[in-house]
PDB file of N, CA and C in Angstrom:
ATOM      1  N   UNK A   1     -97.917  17.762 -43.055  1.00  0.00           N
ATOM      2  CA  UNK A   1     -98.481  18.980 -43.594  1.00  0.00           C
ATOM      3  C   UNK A   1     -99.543  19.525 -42.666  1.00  0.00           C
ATOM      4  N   UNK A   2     -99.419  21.151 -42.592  1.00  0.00           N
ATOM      5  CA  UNK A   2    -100.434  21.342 -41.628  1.00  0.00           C
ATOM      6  C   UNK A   2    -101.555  21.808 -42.347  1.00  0.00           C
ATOM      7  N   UNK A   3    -102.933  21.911 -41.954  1.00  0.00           N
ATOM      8  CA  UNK A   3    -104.227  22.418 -42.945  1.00  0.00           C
ATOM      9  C   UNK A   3    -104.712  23.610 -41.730  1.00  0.00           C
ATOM     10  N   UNK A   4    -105.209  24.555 -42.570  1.00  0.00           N
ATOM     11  CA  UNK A   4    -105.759  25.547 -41.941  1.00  0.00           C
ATOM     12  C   UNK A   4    -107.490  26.065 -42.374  1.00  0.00           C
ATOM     13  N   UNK A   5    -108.396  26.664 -42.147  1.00  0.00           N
ATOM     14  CA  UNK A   5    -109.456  26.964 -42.243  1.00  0.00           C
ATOM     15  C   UNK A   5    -109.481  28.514 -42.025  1.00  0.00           C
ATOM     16  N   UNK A   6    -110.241  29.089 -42.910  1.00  0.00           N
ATOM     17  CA  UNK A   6    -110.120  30.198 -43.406  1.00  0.00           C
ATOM     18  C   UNK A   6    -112.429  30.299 -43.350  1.00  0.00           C
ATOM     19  N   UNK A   7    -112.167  31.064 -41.899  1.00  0.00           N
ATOM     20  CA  UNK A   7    -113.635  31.309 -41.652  1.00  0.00           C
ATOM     21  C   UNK A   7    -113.881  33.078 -42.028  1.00  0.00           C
ATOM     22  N   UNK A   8    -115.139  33.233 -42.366  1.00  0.00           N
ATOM     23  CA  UNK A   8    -115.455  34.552 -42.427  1.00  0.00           C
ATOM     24  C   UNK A   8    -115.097  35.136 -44.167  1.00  0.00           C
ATOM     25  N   UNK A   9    -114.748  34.303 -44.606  1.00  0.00           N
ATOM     26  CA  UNK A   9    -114.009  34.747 -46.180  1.00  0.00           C
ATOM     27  C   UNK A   9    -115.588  35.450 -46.749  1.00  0.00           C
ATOM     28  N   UNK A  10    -115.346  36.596 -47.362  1.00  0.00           N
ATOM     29  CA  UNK A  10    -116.557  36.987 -47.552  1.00  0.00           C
ATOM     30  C   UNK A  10    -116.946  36.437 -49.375  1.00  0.00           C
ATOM     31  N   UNK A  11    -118.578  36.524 -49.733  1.00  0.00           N
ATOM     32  CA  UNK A  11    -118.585  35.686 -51.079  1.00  0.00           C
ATOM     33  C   UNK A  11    -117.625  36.242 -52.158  1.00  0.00           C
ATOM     34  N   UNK A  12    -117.262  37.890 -51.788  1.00  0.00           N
ATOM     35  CA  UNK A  12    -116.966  38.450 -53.397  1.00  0.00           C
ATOM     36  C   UNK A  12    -115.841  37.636 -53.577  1.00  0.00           C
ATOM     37  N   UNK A  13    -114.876  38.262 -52.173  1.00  0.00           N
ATOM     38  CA  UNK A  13    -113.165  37.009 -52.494  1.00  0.00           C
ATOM     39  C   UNK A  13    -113.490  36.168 -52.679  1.00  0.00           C
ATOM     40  N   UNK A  14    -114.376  34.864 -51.908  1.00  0.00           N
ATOM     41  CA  UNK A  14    -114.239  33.609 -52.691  1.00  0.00           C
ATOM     42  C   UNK A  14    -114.812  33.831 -54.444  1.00  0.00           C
ATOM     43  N   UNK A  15    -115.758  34.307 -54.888  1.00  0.00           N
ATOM     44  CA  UNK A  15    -115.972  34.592 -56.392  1.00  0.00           C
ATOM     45  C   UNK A  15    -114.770  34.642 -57.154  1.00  0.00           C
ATOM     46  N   UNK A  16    -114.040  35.757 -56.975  1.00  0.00           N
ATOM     47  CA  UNK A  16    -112.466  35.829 -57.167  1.00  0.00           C
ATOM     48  C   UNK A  16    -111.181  34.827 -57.211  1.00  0.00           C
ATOM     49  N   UNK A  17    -111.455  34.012 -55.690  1.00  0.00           N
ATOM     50  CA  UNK A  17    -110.765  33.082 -55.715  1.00  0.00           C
ATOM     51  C   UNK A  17    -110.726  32.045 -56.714  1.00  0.00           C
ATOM     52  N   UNK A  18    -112.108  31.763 -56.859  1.00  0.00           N
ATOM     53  CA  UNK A  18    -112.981  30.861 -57.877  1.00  0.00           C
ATOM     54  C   UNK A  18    -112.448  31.081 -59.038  1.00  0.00           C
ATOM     55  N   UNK A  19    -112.328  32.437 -59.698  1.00  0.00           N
ATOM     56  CA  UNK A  19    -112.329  32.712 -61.039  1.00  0.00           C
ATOM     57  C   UNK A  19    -110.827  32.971 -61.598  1.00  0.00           C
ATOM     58  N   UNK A  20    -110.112  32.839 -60.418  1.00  0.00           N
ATOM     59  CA  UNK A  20    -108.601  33.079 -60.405  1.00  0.00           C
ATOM     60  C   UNK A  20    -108.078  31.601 -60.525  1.00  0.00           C
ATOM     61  N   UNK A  21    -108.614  30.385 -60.174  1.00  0.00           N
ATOM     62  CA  UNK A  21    -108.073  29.272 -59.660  1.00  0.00           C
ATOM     63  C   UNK A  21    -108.809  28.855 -61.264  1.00  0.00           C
ATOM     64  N   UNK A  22    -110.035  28.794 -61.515  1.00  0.00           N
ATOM     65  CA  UNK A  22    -110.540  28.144 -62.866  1.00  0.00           C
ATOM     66  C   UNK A  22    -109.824  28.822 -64.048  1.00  0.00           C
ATOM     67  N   UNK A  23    -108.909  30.201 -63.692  1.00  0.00           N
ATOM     68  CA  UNK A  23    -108.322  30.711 -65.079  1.00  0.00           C
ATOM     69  C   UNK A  23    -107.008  30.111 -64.938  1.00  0.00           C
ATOM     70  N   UNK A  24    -106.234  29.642 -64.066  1.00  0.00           N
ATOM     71  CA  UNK A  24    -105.396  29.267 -64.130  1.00  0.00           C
ATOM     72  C   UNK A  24    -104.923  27.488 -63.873  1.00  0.00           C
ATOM     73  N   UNK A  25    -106.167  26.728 -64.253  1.00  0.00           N
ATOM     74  CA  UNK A  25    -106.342  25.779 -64.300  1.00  0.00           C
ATOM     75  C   UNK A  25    -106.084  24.686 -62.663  1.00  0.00           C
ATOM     76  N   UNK A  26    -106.511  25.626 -61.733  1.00  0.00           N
ATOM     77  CA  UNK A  26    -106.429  25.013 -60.041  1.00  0.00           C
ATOM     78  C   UNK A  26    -107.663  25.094 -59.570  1.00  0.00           C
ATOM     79  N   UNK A  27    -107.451  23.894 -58.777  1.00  0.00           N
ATOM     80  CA  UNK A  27    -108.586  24.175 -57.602  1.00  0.00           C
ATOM     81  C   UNK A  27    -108.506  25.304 -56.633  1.00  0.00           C
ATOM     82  N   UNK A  28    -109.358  26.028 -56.191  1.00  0.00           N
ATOM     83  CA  UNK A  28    -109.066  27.242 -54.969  1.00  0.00           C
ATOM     84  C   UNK A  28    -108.487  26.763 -54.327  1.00  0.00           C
ATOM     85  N   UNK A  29    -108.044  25.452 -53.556  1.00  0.00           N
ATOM     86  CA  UNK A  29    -107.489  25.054 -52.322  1.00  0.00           C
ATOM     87  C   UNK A  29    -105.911  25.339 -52.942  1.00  0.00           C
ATOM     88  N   UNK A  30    -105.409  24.877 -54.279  1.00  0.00           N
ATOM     89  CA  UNK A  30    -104.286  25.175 -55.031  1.00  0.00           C
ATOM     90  C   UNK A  30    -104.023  26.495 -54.986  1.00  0.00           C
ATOM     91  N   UNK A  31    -105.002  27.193 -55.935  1.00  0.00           N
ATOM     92  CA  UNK A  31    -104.940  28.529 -55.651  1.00  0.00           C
ATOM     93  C   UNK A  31    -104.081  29.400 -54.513  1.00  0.00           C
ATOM     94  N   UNK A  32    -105.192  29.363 -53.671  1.00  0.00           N
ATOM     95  CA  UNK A  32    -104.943  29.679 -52.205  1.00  0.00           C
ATOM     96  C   UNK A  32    -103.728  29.203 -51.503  1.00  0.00           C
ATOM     97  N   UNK A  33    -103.092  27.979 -51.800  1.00  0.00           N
ATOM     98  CA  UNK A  33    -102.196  27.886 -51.517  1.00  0.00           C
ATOM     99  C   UNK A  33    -100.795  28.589 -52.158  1.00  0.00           C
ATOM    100  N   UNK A  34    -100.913  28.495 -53.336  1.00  0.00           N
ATOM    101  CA  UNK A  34    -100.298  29.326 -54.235  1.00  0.00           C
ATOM    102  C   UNK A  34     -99.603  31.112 -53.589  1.00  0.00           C
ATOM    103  N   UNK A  35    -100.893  31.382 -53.429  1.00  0.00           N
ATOM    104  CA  UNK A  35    -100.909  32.717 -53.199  1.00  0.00           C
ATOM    105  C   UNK A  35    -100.164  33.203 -51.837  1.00  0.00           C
ATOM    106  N   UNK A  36    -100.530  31.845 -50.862  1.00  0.00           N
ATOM    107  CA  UNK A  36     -99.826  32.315 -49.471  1.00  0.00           C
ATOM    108  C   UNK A  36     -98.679  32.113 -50.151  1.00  0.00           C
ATOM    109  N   UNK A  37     -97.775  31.129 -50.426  1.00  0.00           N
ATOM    110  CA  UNK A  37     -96.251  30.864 -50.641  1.00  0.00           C
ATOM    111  C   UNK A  37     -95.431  31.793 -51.418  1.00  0.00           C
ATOM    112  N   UNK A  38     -96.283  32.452 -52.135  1.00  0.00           N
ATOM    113  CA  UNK A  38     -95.361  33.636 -53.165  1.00  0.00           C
ATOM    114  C   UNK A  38     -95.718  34.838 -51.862  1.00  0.00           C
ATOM    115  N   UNK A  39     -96.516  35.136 -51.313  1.00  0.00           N
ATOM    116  CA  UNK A  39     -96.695  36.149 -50.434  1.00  0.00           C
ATOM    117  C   UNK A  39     -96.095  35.909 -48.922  1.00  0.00           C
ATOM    118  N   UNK A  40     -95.788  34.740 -48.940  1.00  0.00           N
ATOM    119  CA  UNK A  40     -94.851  34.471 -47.778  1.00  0.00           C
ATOM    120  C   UNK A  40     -93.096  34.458 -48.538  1.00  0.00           C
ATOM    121  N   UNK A  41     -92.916  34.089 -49.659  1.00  0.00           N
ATOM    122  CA  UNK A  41     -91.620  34.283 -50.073  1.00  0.00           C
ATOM    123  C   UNK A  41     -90.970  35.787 -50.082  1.00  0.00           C
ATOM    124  N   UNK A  42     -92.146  36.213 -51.003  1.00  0.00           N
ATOM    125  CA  UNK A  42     -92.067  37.490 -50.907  1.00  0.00           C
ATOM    126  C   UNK A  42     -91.259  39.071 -50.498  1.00  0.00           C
ATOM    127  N   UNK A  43     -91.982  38.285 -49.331  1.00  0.00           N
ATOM    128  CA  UNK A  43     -91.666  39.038 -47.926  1.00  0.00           C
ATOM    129  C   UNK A  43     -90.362  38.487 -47.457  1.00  0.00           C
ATOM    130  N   UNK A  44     -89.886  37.333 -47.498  1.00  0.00           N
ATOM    131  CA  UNK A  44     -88.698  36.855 -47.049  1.00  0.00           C
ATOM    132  C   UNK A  44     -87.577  37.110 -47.791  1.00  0.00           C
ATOM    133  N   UNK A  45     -87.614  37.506 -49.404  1.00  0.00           N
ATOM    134  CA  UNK A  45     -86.635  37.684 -50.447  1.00  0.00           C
ATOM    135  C   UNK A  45     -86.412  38.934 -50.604  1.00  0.00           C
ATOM    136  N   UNK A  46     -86.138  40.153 -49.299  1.00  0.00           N
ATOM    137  CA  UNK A  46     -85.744  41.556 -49.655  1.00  0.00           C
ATOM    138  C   UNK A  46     -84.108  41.748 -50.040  1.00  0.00           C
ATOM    139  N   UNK A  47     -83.760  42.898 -50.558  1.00  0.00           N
ATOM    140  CA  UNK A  47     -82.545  42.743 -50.987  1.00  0.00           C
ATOM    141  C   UNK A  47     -82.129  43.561 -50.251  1.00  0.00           C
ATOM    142  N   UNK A  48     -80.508  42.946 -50.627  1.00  0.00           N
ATOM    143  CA  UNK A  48     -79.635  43.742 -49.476  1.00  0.00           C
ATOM    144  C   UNK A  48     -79.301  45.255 -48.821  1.00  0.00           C
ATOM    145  N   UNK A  49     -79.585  45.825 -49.732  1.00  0.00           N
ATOM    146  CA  UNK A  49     -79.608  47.628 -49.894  1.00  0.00           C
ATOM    147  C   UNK A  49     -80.906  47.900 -48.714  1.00  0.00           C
ATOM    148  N   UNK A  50     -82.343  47.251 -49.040  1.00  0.00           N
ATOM    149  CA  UNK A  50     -83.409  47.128 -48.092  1.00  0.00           C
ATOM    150  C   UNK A  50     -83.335  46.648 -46.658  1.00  0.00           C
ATOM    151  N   UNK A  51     -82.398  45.505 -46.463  1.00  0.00           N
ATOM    152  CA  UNK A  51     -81.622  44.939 -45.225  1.00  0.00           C
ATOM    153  C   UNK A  51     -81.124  45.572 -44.933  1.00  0.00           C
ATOM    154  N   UNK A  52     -80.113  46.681 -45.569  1.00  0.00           N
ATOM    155  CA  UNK A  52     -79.135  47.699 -44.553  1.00  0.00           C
ATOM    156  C   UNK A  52     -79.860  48.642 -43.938  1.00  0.00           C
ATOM    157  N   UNK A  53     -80.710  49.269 -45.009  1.00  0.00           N
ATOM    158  CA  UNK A  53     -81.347  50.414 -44.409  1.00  0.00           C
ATOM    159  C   UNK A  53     -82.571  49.986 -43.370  1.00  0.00           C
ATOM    160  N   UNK A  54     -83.120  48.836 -43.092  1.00  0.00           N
ATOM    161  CA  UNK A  54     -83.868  48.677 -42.045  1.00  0.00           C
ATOM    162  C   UNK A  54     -82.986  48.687 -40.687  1.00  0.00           C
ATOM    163  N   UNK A  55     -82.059  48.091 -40.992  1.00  0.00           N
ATOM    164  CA  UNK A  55     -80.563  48.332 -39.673  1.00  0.00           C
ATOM    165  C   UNK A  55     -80.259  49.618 -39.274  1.00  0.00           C
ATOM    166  N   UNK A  56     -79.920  50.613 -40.084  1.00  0.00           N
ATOM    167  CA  UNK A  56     -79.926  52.130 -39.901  1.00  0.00           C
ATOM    168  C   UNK A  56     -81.060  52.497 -39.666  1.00  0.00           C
ATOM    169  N   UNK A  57     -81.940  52.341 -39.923  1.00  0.00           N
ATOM    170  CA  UNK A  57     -83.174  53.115 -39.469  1.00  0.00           C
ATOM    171  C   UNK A  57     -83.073  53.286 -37.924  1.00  0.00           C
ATOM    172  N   UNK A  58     -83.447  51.889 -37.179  1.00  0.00           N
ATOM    173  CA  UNK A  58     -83.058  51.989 -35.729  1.00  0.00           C
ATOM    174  C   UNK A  58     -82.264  53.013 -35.038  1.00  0.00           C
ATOM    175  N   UNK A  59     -81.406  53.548 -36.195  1.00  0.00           N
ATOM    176  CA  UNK A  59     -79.957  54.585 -35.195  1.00  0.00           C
ATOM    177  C   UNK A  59     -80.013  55.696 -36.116  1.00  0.00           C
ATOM    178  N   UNK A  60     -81.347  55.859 -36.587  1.00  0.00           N
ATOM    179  CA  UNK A  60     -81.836  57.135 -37.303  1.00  0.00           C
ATOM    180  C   UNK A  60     -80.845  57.019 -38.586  1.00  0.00           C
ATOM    181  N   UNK A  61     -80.663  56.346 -39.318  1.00  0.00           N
ATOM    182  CA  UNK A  61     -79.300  56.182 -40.320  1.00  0.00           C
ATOM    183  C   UNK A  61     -77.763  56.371 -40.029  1.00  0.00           C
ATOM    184  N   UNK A  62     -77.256  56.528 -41.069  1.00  0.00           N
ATOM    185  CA  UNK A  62     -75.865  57.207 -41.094  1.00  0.00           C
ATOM    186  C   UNK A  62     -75.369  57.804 -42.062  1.00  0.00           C
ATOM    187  N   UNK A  63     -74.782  59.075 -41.592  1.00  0.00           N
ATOM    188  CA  UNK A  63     -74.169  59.666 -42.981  1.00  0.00           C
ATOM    189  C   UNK A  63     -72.535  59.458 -43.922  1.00  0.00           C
ATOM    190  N   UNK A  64     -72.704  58.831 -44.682  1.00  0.00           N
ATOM    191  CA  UNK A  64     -71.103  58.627 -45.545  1.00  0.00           C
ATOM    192  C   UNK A  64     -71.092  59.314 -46.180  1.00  0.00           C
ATOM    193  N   UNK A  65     -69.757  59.516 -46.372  1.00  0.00           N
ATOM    194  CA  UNK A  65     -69.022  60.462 -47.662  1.00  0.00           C
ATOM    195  C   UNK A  65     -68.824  58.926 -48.739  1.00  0.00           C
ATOM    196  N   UNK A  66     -69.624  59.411 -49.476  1.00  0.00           N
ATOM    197  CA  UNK A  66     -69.181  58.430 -50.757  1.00  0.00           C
ATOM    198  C   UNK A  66     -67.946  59.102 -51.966  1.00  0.00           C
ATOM    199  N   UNK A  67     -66.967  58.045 -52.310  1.00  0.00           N
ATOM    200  CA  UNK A  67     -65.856  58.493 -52.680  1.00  0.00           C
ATOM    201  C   UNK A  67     -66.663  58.977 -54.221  1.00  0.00           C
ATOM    202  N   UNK A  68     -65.826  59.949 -55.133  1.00  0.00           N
ATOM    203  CA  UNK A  68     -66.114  60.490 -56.608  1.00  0.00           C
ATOM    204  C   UNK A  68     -65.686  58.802 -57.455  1.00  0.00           C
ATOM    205  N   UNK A  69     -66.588  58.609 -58.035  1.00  0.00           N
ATOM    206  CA  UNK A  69     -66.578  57.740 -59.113  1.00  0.00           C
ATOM    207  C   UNK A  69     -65.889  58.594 -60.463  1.00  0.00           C
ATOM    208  N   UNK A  70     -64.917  57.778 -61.072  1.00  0.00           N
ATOM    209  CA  UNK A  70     -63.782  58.155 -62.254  1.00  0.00           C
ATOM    210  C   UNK A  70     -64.554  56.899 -63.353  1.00  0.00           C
ATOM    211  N   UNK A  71     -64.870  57.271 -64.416  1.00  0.00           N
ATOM    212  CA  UNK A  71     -65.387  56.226 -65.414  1.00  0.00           C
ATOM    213  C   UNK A  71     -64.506  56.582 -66.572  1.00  0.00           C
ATOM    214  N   UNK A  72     -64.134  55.688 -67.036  1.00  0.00           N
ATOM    215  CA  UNK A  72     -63.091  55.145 -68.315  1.00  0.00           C
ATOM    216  C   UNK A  72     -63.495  54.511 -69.639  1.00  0.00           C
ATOM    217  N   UNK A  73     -63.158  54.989 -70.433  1.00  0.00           N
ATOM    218  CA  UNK A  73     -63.423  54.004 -71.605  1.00  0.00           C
ATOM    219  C   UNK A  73     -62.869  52.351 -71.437  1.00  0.00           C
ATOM    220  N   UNK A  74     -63.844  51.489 -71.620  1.00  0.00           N
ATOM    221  CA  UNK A  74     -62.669  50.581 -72.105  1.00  0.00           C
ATOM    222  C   UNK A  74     -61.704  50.347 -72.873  1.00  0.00           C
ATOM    223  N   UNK A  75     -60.582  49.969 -72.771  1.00  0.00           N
ATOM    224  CA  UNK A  75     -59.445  49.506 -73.741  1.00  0.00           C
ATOM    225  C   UNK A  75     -59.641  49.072 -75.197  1.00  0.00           C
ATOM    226  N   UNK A  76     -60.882  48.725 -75.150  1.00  0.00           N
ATOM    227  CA  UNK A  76     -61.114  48.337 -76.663  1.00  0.00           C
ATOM    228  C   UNK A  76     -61.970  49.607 -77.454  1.00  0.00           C
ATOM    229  N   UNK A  77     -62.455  50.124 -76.425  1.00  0.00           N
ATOM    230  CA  UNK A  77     -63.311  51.286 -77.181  1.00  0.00           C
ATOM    231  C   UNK A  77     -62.684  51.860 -77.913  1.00  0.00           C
ATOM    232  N   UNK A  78     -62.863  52.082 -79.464  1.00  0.00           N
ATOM    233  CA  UNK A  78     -61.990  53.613 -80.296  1.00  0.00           C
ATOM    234  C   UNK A  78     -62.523  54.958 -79.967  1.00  0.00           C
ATOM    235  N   UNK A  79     -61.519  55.774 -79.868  1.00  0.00           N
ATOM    236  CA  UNK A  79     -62.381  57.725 -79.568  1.00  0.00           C
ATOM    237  C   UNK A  79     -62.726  57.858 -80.625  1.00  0.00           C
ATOM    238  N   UNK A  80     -63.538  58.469 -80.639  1.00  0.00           N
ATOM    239  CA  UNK A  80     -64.227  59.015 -81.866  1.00  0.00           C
ATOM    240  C   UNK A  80     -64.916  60.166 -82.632  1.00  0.00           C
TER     241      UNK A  80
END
């Protein structure tokens, strides 16, 4: 495991940190750890629609003809 040090943290965030970690029953070091891993997941869990369009962006997008969507009742539905 690697450990890191976090210099310059000013008092209000740590206050915060403090009061975030004692409401949720952690130590700040928990806390803090906490917080990087959902904010590092985060960022790693975009969805696919977001993945394409960062790809198009590069080549200024692209334009499709999207086909007309036809919607149906289901078979079981009665008209009414």
């Amino acid at each position: 495991m690697t450990t890191i040090t976090i210099q310059n943290l000013d008092d209000e965030t740590m206050q915060k940190l403090s009061r975030m970690a004692e409401a949720n029953g952690h130590s700040v070091e928990d806390e803090v750890r906490d917080i990087l891993m959902r904010a590092v997941h985060q960022t790693m869990l975009k969805g696919l629609g977001t993945l394409i369009a960062q790809e198009f962006k590069a080549i200024d997008g692209a334009e499709l003809k999207l086909p007309t969507r036809s919607f149906q009742k289901p078979h079981n539905e009665k008209e009414g």
